[in-house]
Protein backbone atom coordinates (compact mmCIF):
# COMPACT_ATOMS: atom_id res chain seq x y z
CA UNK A 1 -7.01 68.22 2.06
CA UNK A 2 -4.25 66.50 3.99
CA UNK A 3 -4.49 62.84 3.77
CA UNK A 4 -4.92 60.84 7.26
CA UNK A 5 -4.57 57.27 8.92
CA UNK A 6 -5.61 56.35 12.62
CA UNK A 7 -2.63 57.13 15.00
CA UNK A 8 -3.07 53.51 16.12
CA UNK A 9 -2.12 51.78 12.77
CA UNK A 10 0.58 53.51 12.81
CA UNK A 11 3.92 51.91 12.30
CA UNK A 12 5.35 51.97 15.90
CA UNK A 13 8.76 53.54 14.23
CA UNK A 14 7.03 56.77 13.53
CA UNK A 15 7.30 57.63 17.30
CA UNK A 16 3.98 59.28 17.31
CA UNK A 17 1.65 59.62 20.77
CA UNK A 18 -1.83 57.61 19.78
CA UNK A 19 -3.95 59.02 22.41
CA UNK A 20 -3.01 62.78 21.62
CA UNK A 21 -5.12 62.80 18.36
CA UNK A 22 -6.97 60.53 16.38
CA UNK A 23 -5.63 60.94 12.72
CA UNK A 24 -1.96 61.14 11.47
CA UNK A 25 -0.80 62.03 7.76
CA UNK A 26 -0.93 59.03 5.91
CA UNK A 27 2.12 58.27 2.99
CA UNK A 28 2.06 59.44 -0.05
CA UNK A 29 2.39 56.19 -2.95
CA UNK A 30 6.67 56.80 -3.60
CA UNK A 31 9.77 55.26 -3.57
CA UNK A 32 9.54 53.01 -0.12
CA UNK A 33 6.87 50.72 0.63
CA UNK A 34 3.99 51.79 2.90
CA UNK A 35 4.90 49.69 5.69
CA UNK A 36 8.80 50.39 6.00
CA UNK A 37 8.82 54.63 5.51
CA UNK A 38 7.89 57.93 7.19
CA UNK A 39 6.03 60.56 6.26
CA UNK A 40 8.55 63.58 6.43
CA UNK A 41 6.11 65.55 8.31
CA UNK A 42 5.90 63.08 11.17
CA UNK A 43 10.05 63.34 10.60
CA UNK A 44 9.97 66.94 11.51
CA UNK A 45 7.55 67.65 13.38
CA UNK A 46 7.17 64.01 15.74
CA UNK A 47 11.25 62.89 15.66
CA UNK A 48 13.23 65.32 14.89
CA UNK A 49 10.93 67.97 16.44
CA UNK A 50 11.94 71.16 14.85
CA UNK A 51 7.80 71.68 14.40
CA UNK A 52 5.35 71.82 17.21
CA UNK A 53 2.74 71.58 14.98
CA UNK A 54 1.86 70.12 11.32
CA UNK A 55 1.39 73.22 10.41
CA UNK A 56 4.80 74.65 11.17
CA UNK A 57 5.98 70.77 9.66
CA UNK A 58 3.76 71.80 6.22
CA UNK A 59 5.78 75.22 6.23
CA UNK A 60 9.39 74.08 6.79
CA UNK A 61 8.76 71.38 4.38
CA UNK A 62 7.09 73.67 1.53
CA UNK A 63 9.81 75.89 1.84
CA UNK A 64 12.63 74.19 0.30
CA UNK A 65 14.42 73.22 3.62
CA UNK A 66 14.83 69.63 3.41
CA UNK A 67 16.57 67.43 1.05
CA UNK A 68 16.21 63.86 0.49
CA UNK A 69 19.49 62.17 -0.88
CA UNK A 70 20.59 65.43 -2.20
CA UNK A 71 16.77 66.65 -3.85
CA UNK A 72 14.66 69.26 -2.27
CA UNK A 73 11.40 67.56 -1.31
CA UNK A 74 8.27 70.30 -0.43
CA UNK A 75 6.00 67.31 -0.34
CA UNK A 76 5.15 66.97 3.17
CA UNK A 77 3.77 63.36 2.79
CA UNK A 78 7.06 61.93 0.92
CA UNK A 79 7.70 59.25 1.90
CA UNK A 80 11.45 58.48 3.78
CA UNK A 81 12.81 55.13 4.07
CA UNK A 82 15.55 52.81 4.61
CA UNK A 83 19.32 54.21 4.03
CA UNK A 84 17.77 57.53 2.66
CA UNK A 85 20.00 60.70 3.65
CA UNK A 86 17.80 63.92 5.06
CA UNK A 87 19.45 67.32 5.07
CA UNK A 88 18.49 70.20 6.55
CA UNK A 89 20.49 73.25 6.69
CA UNK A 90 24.64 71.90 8.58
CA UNK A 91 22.53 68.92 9.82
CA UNK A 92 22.59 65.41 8.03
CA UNK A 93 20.52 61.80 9.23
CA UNK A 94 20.47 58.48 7.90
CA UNK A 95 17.44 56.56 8.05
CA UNK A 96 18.70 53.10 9.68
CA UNK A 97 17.61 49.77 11.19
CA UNK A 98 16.15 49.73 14.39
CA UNK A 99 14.52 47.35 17.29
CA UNK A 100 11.30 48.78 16.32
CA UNK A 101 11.28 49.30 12.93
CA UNK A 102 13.19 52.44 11.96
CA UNK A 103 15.59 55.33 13.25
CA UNK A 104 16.88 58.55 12.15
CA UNK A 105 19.86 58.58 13.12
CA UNK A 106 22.22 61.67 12.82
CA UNK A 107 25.69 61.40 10.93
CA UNK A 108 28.16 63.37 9.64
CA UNK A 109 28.61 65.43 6.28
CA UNK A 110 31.55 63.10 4.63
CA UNK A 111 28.49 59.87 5.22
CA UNK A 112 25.83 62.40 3.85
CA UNK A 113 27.96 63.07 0.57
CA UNK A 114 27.40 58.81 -0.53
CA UNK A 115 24.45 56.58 0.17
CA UNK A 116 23.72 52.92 -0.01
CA UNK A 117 21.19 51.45 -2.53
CA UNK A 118 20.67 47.23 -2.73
CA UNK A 119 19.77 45.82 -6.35
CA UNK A 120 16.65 44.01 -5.76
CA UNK A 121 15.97 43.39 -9.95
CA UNK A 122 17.78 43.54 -12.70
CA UNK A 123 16.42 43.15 -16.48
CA UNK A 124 17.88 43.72 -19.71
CA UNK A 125 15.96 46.45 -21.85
CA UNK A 126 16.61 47.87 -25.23
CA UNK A 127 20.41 48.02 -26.74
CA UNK A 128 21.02 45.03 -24.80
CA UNK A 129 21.80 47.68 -21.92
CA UNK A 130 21.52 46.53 -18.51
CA UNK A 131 18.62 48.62 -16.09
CA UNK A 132 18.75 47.78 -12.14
CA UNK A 133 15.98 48.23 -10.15
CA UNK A 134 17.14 49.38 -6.14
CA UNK A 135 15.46 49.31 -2.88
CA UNK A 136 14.11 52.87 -3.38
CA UNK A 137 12.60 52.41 -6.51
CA UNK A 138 14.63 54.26 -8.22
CA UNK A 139 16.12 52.77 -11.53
CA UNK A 140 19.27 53.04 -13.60
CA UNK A 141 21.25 51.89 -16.54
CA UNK A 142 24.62 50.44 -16.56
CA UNK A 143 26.80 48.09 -18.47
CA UNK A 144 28.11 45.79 -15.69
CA UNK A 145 26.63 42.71 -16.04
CA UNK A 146 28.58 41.49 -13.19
CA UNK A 147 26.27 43.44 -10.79
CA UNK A 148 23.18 41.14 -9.24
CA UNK A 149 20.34 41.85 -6.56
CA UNK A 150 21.88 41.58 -3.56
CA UNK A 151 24.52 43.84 -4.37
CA UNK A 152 25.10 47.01 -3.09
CA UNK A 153 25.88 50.15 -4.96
CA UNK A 154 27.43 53.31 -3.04
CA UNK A 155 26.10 56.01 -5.35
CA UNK A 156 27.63 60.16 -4.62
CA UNK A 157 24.60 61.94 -3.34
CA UNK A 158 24.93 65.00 -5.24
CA UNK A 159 25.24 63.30 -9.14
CA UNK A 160 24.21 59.73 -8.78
CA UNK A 161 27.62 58.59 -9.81
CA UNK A 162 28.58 55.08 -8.94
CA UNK A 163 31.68 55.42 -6.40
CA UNK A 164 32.15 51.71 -5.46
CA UNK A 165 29.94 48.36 -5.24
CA UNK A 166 29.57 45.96 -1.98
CA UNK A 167 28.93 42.82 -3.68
CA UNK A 168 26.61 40.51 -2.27
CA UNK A 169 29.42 37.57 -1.35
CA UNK A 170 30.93 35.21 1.56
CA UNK A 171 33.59 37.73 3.92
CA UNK A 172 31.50 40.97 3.43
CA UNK A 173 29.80 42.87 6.43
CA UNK A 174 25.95 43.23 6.76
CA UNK A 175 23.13 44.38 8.36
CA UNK A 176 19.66 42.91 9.25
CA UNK A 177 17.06 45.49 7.84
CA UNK A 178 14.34 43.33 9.59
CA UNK A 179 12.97 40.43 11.12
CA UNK A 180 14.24 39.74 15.09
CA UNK A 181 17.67 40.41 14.14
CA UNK A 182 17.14 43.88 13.05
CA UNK A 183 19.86 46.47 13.28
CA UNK A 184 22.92 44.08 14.24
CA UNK A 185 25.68 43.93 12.11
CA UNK A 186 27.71 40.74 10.86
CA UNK A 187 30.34 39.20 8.45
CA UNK A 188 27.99 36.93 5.58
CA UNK A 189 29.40 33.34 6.39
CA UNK A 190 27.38 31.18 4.20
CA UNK A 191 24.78 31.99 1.50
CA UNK A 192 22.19 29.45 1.34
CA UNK A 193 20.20 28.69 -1.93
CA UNK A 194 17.17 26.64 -1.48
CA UNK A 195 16.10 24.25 -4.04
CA UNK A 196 12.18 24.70 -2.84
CA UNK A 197 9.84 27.39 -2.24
CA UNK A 198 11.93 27.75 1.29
CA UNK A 199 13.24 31.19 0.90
CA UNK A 200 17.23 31.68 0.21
CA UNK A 201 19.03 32.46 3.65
CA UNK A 202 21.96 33.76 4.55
CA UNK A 203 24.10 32.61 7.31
CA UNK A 204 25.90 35.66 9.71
CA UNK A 205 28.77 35.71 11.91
CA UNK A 206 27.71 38.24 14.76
CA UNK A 207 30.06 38.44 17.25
CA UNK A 208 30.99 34.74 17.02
CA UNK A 209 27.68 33.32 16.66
CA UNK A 210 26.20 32.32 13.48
CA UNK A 211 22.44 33.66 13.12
CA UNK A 212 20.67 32.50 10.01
CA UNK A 213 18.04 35.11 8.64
CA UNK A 214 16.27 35.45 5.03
CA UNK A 215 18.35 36.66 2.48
CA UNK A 216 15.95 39.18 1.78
CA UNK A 217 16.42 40.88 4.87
CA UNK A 218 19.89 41.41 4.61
CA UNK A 219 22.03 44.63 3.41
CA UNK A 220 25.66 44.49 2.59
CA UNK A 221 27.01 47.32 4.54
CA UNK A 222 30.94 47.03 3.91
CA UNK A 223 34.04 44.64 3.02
CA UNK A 224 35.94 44.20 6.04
CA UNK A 225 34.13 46.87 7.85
CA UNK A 226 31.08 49.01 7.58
CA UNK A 227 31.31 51.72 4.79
CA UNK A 228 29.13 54.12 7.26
CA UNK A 229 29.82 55.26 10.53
CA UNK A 230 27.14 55.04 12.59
CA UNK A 231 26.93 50.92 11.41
CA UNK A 232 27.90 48.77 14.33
CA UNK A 233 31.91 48.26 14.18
CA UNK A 234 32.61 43.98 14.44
């Protein structure tokens, strides 16, 4: 039995019409929080519309078409979040900031081949070896104990190799993943540690204005430009 949520609690990003139909697919528990993912069936069948139905969504998903940074999901409540690549057949999205929550946007294979996952914990488990926890939930171990949340690692999509690290630091480009500012795209200019239960903000240069969001909010994107295409250029 599928699992359903009103259409009108709906995160707005999912795109879907609330008066067609009462009941949507609701998220399976995964890698993204509830609140800040998609459901790949609304994906196909609502955004990207290569379904007309859930139905034909439920087939093209059990059938091995589509592939979630590089692994072939058949789960048609899995859920899809922030910076995850989808591939399906030559064509290749990143999901991406946007005004109203998120987008699926559609880039090109070179961006497909890499993706971009933030540290948000870091612990040291047995063998004094180092585990980071990302964004995605995912987990790994390393030996770098210069790497801290905040930073972000550009993994290869096809082996989970580490290709390069955006480090969390003063001069490096970011994006706003929420919050008023979401979606622009800014050098960090100051990084402000509070000394109270304020939370830490970060200071942006956007275009020659300084915005000051939470630090939580933001995602290192590049060094002295964005490391994906489809990120605003400064």
């Amino acid at each position: 039995m599928m699992a359903i949520t009103k259409r009108y609690n709906a995160p707005k990003f999912w795109r879907i019409k609330t008066k067609e139909k009462k009941f949507i697919v609701s998220l399976r528990v995964g890698p993204h929080n509830k609140k800040s993912a998609i459901p790949l069936l609304v994906i196909i069948r609502d955004i990207l519309e290569y379904a007309h139905t859930a139905k034909e969504a439920k087939e093209i998903v059990k059938k091995g078409l589509i592939k979630i940074n590089g692994v072939v999901r058949k789960d048609y409540k899995f859920p899809v979040g922030l910076m995850d690549i989808l591939e399906m057949g030559t064509e290749y999205y990143m999901v991406l900031p946007h005004r109203k929550g998120l987008s699926i946007q559609p880039i090109k294979k070179t961006d497909a081949e890499r993706r971009l996952v933030k540290i948000v914990r870091k612990k040291i488990v047995k063998k004094g070896r180092i585990q980071l926890g990302f964004h995605t939930g995912e987990t790994m171990l390393v030996d770098d104990n210069s790497l801290k949340p905040g930073d972000v690692i550009i993994l290869t999509t096809k082996d989970k190799k580490i290709s390069d690290v955006l480090k969390f630091e003063v001069g490096n480009i970011a994006m706003v993943t929420t919050g008023r500012n979401i979606g622009v795209v800014g050098k960090i200019k100051e990084i402000i540690i509070e000394r109270s239960s304020r939370p830490n903000r970060v200071v942006l240069d956007i275009e020659g204005k300084d915005v000051d969001v939470p630090m939580d909010y933001v995602f290192v994107v590049g060094k002295e430009k964005p490391v994906i295409s489809i990120a605003k250029e400064l």
